[in-house]
N, C-alpha and C. Protein backbone atom coordinates (compact mmCIF):
# COMPACT_ATOMS: atom_id res chain seq x y z
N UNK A 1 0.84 -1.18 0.00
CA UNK A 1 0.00 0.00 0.00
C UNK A 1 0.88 1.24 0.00
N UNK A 2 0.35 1.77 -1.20
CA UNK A 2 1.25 3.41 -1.12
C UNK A 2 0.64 4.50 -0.07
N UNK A 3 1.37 5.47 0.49
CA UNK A 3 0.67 6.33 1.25
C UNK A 3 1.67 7.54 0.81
N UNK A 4 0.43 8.79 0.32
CA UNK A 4 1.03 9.70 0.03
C UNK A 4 1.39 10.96 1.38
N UNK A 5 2.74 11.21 0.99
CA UNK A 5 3.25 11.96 2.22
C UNK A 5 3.64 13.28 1.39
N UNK A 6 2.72 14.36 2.44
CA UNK A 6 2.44 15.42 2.19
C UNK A 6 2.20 16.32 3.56
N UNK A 7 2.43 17.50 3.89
CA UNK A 7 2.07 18.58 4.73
C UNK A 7 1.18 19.48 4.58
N UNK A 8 0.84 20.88 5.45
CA UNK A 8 0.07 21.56 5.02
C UNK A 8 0.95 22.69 6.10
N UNK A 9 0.58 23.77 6.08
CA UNK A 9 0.75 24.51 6.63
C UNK A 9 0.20 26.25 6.24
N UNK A 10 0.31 27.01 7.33
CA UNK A 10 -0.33 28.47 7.12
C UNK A 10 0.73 29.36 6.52
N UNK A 11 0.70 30.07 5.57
CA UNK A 11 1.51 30.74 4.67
C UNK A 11 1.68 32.30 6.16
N UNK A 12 3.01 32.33 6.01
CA UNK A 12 3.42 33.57 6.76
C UNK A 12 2.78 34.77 6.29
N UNK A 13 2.80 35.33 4.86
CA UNK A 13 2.34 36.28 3.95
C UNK A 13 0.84 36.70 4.17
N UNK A 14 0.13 35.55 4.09
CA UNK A 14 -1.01 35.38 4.18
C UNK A 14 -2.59 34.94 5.15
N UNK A 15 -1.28 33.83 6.17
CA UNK A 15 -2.26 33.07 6.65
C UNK A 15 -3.08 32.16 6.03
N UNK A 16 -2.77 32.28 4.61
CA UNK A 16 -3.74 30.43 3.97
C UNK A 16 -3.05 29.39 3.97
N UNK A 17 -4.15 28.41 4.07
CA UNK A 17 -2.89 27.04 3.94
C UNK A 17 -2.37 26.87 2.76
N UNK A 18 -1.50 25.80 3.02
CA UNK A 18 -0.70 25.43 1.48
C UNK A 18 -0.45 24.20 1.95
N UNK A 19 -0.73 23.44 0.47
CA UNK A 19 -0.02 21.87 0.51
C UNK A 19 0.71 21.54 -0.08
N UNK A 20 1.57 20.53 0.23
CA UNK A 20 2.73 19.93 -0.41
C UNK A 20 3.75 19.12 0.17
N UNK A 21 4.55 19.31 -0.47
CA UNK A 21 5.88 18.95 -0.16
C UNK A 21 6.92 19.81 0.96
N UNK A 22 7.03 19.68 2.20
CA UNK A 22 7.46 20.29 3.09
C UNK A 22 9.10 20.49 2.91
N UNK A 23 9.67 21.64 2.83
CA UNK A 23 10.98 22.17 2.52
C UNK A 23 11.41 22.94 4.29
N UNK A 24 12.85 22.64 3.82
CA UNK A 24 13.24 23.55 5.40
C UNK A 24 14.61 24.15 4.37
N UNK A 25 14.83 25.66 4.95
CA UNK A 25 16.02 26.49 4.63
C UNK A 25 17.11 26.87 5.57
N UNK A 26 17.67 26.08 6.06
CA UNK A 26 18.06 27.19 7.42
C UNK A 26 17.19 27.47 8.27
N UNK A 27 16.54 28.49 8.87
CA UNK A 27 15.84 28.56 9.64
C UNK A 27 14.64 28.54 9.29
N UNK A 28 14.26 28.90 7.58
CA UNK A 28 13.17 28.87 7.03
C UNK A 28 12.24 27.66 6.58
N UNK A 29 10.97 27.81 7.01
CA UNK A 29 10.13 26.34 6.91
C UNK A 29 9.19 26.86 4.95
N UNK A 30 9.26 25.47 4.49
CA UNK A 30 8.26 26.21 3.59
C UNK A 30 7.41 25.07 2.88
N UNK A 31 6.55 24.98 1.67
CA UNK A 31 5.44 24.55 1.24
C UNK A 31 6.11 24.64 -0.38
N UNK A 32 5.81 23.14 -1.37
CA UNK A 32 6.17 23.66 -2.46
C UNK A 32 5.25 22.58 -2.96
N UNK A 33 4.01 23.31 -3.39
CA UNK A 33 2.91 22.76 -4.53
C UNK A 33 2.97 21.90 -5.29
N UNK A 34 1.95 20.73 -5.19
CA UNK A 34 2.45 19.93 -6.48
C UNK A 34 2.60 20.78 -7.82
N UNK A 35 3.20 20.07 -8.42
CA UNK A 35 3.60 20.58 -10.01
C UNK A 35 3.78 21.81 -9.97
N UNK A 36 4.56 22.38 -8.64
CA UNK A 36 4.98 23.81 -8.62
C UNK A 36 6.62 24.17 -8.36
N UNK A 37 7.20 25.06 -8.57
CA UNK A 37 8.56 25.68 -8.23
C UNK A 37 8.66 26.57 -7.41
N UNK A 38 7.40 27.16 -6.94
CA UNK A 38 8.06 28.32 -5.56
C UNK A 38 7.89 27.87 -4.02
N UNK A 39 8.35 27.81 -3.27
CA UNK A 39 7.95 27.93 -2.17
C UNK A 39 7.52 29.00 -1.31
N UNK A 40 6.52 28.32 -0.87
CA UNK A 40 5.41 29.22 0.24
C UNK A 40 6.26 29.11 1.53
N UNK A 41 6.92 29.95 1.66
CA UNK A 41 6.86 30.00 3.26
C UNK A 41 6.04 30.07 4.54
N UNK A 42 6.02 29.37 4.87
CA UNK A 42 5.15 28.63 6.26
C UNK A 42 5.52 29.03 7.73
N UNK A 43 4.67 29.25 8.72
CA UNK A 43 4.70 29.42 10.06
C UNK A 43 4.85 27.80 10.64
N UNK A 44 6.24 28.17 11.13
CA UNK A 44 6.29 26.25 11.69
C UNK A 44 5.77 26.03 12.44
N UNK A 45 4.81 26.21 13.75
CA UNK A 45 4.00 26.08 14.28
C UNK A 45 2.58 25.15 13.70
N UNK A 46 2.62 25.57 12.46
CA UNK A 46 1.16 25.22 11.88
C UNK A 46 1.62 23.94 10.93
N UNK A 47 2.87 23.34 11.00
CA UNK A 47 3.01 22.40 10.13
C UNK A 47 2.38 21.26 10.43
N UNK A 48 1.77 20.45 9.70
CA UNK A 48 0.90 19.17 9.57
C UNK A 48 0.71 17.70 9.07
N UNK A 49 1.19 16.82 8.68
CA UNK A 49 1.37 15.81 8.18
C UNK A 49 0.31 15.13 7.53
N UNK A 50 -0.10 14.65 6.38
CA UNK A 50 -1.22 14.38 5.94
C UNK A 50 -1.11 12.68 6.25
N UNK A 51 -1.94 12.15 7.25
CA UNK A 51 -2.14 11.11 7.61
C UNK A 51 -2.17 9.38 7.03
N UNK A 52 -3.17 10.02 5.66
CA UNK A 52 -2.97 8.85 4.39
C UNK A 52 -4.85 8.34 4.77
N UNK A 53 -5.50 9.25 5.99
CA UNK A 53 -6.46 8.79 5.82
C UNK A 53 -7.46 10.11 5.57
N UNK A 54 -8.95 9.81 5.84
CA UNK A 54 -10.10 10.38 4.95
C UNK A 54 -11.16 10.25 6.09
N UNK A 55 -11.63 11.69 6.45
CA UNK A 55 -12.77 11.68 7.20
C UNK A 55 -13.86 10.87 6.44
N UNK A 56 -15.63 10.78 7.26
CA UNK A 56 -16.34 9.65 6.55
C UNK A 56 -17.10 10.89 5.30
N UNK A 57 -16.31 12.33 5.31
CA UNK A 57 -17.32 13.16 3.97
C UNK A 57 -15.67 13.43 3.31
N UNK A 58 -14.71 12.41 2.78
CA UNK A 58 -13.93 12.78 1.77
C UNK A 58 -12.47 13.21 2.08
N UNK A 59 -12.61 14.51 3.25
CA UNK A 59 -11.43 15.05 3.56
C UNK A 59 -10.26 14.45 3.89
N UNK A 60 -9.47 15.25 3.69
CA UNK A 60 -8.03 14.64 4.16
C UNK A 60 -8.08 14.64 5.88
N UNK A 61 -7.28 14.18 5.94
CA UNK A 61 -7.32 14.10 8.14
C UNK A 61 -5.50 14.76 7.75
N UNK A 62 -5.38 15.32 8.48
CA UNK A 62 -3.53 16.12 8.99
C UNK A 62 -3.89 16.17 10.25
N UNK A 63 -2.25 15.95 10.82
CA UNK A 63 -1.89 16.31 12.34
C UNK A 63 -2.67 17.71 12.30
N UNK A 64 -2.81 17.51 13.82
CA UNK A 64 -3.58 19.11 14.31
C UNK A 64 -5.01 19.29 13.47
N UNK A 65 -5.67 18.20 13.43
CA UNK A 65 -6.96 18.38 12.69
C UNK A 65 -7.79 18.06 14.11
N UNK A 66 -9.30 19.05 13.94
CA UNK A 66 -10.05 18.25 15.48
C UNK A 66 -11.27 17.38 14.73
N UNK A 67 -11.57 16.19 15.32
CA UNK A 67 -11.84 15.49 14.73
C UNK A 67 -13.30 14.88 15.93
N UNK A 68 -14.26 14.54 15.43
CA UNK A 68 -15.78 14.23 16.26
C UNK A 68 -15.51 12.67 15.45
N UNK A 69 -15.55 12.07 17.11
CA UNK A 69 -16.01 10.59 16.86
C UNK A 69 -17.35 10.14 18.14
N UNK A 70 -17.72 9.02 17.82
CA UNK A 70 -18.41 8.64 19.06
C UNK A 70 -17.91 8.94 20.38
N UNK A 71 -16.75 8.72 20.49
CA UNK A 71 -15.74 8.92 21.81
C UNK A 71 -15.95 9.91 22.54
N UNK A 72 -16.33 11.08 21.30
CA UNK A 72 -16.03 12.88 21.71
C UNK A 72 -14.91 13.42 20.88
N UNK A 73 -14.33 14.45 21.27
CA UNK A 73 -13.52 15.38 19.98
C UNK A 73 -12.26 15.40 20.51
N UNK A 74 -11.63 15.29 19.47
CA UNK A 74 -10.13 15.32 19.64
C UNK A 74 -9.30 15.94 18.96
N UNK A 75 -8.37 16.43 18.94
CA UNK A 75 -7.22 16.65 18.32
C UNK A 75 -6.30 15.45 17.63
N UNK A 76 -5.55 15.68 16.19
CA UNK A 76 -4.78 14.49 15.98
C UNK A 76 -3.70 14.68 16.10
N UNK A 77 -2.76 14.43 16.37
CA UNK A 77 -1.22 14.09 16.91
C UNK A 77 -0.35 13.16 16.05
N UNK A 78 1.09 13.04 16.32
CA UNK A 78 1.47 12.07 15.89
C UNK A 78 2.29 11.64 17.32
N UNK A 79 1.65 10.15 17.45
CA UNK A 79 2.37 9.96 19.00
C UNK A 79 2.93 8.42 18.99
N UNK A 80 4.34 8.35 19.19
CA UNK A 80 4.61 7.00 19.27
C UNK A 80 4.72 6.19 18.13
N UNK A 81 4.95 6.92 16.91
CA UNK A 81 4.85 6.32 15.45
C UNK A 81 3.84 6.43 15.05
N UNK A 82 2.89 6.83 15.22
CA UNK A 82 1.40 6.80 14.22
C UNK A 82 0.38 7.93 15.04
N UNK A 83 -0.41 8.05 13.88
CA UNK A 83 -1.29 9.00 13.92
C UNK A 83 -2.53 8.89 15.22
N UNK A 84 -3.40 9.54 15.76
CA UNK A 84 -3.62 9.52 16.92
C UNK A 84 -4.11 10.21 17.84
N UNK A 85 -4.81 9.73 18.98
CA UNK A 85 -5.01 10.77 19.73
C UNK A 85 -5.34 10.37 21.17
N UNK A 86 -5.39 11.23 22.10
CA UNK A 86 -5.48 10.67 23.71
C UNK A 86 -6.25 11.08 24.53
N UNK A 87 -7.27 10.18 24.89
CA UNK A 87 -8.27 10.82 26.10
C UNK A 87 -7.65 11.22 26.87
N UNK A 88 -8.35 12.09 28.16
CA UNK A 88 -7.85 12.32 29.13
C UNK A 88 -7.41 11.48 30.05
N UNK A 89 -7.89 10.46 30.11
CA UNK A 89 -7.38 9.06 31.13
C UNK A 89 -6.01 8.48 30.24
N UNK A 90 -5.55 9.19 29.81
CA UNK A 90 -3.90 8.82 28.80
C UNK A 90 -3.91 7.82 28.12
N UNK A 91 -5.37 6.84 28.04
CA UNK A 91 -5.19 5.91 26.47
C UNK A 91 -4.74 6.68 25.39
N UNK A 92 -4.24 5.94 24.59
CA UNK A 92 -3.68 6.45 23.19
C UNK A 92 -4.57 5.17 22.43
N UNK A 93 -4.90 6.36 21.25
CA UNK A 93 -6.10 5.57 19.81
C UNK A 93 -5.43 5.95 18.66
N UNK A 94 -5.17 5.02 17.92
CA UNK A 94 -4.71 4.94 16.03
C UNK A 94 -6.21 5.44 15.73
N UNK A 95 -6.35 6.40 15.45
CA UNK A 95 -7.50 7.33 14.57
C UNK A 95 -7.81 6.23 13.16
N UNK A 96 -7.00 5.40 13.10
CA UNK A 96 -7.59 4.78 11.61
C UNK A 96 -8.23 3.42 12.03
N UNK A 97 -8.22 3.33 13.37
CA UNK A 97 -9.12 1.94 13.67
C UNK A 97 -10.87 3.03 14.14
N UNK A 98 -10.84 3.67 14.05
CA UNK A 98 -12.42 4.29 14.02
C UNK A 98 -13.03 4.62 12.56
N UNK A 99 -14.21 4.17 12.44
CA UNK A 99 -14.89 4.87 11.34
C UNK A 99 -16.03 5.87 11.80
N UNK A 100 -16.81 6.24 11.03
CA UNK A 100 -17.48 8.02 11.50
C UNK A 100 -16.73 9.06 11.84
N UNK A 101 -15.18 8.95 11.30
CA UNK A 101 -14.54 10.35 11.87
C UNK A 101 -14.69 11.59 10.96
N UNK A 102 -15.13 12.68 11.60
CA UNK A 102 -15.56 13.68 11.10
C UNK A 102 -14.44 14.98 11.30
N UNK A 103 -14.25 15.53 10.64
CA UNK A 103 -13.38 16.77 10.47
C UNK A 103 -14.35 18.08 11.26
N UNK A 104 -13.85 18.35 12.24
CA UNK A 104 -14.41 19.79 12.64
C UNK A 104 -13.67 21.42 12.26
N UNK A 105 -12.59 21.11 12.56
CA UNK A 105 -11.40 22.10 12.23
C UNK A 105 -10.57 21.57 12.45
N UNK A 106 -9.52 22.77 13.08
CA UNK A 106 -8.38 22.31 13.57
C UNK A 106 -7.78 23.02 14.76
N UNK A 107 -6.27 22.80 15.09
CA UNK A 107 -5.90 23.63 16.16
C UNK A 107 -5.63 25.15 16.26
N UNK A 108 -5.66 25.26 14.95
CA UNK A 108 -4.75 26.48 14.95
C UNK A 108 -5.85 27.65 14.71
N UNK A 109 -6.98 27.25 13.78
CA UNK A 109 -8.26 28.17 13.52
C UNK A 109 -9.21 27.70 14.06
N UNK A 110 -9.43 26.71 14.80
CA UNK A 110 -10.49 26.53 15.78
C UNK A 110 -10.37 25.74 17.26
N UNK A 111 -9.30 26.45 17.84
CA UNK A 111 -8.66 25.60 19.31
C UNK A 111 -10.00 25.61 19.91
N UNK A 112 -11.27 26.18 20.27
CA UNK A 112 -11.89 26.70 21.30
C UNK A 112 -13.15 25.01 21.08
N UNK A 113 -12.54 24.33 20.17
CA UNK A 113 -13.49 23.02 19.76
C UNK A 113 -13.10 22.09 20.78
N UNK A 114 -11.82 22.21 21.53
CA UNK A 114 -11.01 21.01 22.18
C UNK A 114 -11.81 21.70 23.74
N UNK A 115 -12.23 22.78 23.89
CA UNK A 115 -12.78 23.27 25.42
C UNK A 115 -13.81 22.22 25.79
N UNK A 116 -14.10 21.60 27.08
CA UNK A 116 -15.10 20.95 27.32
C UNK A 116 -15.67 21.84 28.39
N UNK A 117 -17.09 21.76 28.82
CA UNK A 117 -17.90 22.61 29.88
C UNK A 117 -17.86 21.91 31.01
């Protein structure tokens, strides 16, 4: 099984994401488009890993995505070799042994999803 490895991240310039192929310069992080030649420079903070899997409406799943399962909502991680995430009682879950996972946002444009009451 092939799995395509790819990033995402928030463009410094802009604040939009960008996907691709993840580049580092020296201190500089950046984004370079498929079938493209420039790089987007990126806020490393917001860098993301594209998982290889697919919420149940299509989307891609990346680290730092928040994600609604039966369980409740989570954040995804990469923890311990694989993709993931951890209740508060410190189990750790492979996000690809659940189905119904739904994309809500993410960390960076919607932290206030991970608040519980």
């Amino acid at each position: 099984m092939n799995r395509e490895i790819k990033f995402r991240g928030k463009q410094i310039d802009n604040s939009e994401w960008v996907y691709g192929l993840l580049l580092y310069f020296g201190d500089e992080y950046g984004i370079q488009k498929a079938h493209g030649c420039k790089m987007h420079e990126i806020v490393p903070d917001t860098i993301g890993q594209f998982t290889g899997l697919h919420d149940k409406n299509g989307k891609e799943i990346y680290e730092g995505d928040i994600v609604k399962l039966a369980e409740g909502v989570f954040a995804i991680r990469f923890i311990r070799g694989c993709f993931g995430f951890r209740k508060a009682s410190g189990q750790r879950y492979d996000v690809g042994s659940f189905n119904n996972v739904e994309i809500l946002g993410n960390i960076h444009d919607n932290p206030e999803l991970l608040k519980t009451e």
